[in-house]
N, C-alpha and C. Protein backbone atom coordinates (compact mmCIF):
# COMPACT_ATOMS: atom_id res chain seq x y z
N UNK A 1 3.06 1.20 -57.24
CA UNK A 1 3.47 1.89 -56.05
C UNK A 1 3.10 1.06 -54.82
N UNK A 2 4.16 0.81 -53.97
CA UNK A 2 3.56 -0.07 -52.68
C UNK A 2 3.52 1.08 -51.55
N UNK A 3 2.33 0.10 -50.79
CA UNK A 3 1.72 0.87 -49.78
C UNK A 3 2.74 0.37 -48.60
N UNK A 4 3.51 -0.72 -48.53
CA UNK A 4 4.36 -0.92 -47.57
C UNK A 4 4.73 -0.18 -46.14
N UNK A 5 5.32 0.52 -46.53
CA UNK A 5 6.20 1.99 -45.86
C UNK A 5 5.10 2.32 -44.65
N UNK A 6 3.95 2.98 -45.05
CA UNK A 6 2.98 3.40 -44.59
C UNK A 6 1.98 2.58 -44.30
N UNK A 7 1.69 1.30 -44.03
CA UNK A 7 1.38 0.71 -43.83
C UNK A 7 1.98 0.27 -42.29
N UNK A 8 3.23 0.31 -42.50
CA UNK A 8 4.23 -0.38 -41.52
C UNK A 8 4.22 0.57 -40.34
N UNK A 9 4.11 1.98 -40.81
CA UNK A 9 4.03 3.20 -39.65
C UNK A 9 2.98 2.89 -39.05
N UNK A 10 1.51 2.77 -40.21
CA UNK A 10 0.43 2.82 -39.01
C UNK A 10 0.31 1.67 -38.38
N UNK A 11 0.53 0.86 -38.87
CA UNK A 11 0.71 -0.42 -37.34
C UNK A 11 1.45 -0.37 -36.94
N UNK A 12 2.41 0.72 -36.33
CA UNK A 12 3.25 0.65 -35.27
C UNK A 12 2.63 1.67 -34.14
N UNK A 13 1.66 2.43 -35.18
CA UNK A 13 0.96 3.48 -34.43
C UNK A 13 -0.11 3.20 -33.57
N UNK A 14 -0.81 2.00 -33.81
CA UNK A 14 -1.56 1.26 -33.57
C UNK A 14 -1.30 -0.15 -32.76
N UNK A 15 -0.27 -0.60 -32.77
CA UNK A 15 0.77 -1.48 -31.63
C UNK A 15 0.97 -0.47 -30.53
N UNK A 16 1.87 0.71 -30.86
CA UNK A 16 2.19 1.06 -29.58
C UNK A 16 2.31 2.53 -29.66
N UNK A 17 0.74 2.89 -29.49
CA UNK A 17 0.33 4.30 -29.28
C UNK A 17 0.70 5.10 -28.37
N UNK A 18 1.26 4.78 -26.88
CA UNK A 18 2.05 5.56 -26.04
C UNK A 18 3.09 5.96 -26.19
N UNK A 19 3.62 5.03 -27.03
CA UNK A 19 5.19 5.43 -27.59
C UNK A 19 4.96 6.57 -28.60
N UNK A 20 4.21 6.29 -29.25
CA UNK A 20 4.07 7.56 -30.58
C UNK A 20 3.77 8.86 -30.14
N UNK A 21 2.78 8.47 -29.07
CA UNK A 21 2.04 10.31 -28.24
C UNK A 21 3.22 10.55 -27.08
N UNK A 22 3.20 10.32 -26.20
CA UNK A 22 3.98 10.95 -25.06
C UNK A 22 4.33 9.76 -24.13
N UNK A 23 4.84 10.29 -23.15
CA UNK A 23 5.69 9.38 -22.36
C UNK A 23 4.39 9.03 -21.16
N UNK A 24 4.19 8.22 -20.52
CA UNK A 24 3.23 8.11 -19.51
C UNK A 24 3.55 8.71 -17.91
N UNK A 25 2.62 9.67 -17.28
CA UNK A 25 3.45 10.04 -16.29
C UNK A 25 3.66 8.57 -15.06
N UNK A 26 4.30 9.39 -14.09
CA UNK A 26 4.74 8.00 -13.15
C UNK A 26 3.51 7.72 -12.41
N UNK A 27 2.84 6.50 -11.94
CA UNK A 27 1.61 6.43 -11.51
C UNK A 27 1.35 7.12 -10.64
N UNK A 28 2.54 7.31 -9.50
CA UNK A 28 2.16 8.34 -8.13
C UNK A 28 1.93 9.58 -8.76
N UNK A 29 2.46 10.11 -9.33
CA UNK A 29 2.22 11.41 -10.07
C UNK A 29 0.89 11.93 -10.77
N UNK A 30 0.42 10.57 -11.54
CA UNK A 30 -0.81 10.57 -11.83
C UNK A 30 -2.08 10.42 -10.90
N UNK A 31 -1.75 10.06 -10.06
CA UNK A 31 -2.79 9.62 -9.02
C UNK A 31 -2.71 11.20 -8.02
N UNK A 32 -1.60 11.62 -7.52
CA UNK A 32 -1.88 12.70 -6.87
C UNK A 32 -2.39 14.46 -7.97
N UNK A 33 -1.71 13.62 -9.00
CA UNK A 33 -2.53 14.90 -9.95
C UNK A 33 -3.94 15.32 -10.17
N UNK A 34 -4.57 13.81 -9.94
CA UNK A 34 -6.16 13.33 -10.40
C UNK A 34 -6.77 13.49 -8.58
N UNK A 35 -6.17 13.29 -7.68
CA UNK A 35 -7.20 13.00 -7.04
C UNK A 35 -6.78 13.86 -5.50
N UNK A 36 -5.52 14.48 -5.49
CA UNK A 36 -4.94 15.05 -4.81
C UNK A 36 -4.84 16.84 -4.59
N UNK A 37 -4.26 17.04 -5.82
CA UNK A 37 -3.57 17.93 -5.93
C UNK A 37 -4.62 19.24 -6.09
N UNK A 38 -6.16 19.43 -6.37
CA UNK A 38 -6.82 20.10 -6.51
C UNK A 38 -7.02 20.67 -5.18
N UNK A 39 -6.67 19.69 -4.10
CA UNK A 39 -6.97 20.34 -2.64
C UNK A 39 -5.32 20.99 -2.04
N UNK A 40 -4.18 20.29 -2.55
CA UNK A 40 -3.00 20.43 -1.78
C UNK A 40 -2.06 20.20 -3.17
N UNK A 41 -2.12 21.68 -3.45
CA UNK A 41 -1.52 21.37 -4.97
C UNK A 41 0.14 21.75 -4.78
N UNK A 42 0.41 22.06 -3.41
CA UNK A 42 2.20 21.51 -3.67
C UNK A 42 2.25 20.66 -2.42
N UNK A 43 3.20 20.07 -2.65
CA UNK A 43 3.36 18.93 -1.72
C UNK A 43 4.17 19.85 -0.59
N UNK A 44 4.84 20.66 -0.65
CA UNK A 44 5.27 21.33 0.38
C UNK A 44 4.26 21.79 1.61
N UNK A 45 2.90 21.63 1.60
CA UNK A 45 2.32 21.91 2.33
C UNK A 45 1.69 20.60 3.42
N UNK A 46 2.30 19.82 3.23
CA UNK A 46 2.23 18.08 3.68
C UNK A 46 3.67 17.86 4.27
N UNK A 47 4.49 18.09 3.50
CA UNK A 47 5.75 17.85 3.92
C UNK A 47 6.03 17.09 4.97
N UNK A 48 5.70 18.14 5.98
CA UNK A 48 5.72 17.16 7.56
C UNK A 48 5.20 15.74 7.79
N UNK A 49 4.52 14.87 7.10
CA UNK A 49 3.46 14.08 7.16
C UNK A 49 4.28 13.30 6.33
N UNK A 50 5.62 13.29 5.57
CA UNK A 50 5.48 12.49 4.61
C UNK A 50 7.09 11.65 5.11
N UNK A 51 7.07 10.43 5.04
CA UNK A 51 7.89 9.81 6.29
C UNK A 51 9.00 10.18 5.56
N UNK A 52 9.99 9.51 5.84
CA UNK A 52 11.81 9.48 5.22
C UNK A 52 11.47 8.32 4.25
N UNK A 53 12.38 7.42 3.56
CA UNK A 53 12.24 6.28 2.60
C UNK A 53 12.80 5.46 3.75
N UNK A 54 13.15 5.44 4.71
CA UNK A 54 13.47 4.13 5.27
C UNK A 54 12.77 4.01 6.37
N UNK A 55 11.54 5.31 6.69
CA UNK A 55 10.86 4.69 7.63
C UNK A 55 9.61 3.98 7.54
N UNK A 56 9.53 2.98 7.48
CA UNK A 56 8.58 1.85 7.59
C UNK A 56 6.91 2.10 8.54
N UNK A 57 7.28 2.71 9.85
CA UNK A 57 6.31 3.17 10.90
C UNK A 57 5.37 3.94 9.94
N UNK A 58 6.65 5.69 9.75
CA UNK A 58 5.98 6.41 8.82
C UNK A 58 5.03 6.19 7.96
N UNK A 59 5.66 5.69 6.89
CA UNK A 59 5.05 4.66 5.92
C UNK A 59 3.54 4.61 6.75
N UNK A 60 4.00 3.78 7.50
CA UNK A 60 2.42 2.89 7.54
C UNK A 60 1.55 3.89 8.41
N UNK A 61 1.78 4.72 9.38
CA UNK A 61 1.21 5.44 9.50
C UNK A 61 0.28 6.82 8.45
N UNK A 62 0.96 7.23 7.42
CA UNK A 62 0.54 7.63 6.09
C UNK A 62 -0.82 6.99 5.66
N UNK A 63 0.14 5.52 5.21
CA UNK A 63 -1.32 4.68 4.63
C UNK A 63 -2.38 4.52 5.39
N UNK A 64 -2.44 3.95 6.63
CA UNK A 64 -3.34 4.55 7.63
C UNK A 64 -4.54 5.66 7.51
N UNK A 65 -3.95 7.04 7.31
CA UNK A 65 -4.02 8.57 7.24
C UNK A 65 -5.20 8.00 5.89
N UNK A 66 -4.28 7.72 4.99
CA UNK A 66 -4.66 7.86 3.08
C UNK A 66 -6.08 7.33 3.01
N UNK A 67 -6.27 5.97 3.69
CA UNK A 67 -7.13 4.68 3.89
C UNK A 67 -8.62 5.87 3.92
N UNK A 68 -8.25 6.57 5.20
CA UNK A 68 -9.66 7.67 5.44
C UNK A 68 -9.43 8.71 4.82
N UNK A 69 -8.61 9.06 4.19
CA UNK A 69 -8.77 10.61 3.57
C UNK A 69 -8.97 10.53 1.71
N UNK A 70 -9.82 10.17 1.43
CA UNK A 70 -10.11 9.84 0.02
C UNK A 70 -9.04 8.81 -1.05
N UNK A 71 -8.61 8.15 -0.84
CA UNK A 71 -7.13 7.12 -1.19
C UNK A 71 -7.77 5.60 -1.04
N UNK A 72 -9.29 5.00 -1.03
CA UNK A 72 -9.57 3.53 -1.14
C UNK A 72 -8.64 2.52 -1.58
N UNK A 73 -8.22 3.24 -3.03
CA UNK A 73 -7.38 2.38 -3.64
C UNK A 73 -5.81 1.77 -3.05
N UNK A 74 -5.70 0.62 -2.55
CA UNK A 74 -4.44 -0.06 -2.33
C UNK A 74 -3.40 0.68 -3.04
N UNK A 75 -3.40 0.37 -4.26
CA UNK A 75 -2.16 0.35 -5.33
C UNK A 75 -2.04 2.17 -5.29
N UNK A 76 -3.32 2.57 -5.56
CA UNK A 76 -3.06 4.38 -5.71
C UNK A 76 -2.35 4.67 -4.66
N UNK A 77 -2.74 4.18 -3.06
CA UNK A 77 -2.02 4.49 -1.98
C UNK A 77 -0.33 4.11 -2.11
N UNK A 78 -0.14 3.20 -2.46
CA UNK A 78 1.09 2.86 -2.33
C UNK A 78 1.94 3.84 -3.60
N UNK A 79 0.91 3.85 -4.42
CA UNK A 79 2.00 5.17 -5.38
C UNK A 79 2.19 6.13 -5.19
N UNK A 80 1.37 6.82 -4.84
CA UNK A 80 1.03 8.08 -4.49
C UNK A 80 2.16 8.79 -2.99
N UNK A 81 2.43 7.50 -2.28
CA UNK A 81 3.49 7.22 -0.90
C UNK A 81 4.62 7.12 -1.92
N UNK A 82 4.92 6.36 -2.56
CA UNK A 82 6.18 5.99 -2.87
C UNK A 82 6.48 7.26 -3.63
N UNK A 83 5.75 8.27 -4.66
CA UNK A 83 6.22 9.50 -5.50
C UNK A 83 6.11 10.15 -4.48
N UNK A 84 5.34 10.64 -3.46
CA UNK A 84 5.52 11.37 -2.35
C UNK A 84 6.81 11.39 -1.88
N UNK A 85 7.51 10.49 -1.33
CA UNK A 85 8.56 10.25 -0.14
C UNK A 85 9.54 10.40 -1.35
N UNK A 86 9.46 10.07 -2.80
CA UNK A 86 10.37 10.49 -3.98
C UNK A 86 10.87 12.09 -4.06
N UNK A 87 9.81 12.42 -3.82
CA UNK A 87 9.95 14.37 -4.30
C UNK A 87 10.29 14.77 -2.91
N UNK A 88 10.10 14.40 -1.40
CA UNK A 88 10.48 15.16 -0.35
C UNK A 88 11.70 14.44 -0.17
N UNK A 89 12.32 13.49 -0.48
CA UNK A 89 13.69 12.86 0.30
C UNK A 89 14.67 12.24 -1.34
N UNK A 90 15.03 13.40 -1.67
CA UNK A 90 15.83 12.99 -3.11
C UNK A 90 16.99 12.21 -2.72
């Protein structure tokens, strides 16, 4: 009897374990889930604050905002802006 078959599953399970469990959420999503959302858990209550996608000022005024309001992280900031301005300006 060969072990083949099953062999071949679990190293695929073991290559590429995200694929097998679930899909990964989008980083902005994850980042405002983890570090956000316990204080301002719909974004509708920000709304105003959150620029258009083509405004640049906005934008940087935000990051600005993020820099002092618990957001250190560069990259979290910039995701967390970019899924933001995603969900208010479809």
């Amino acid at each position: 009897m060969s072990h083949r078959p099953a062999a071949l599953l679990l190293l695929s399970f073991l290559l590429f374990p995200a694929a097998a469990c679930t899909a990964e959420e989008p980083a902005g999503e994850a980042v405002w889930s983890n570090a956000c959302s316990g204080c301002h858990a719909d974004t509708a209550e920000i709304r105003e604050a959150i620029p258009k996608a083509d405004d640049e000022n906005g934008r940087a005024k935000l990051e600005t905002f993020l820099t002092r309001h618990h957001a250190p992280d560069e990259a979290d900031r910039a995701a967390v802006i970019d899924w933001l301005i995603a969900q208010t300006n479809p």
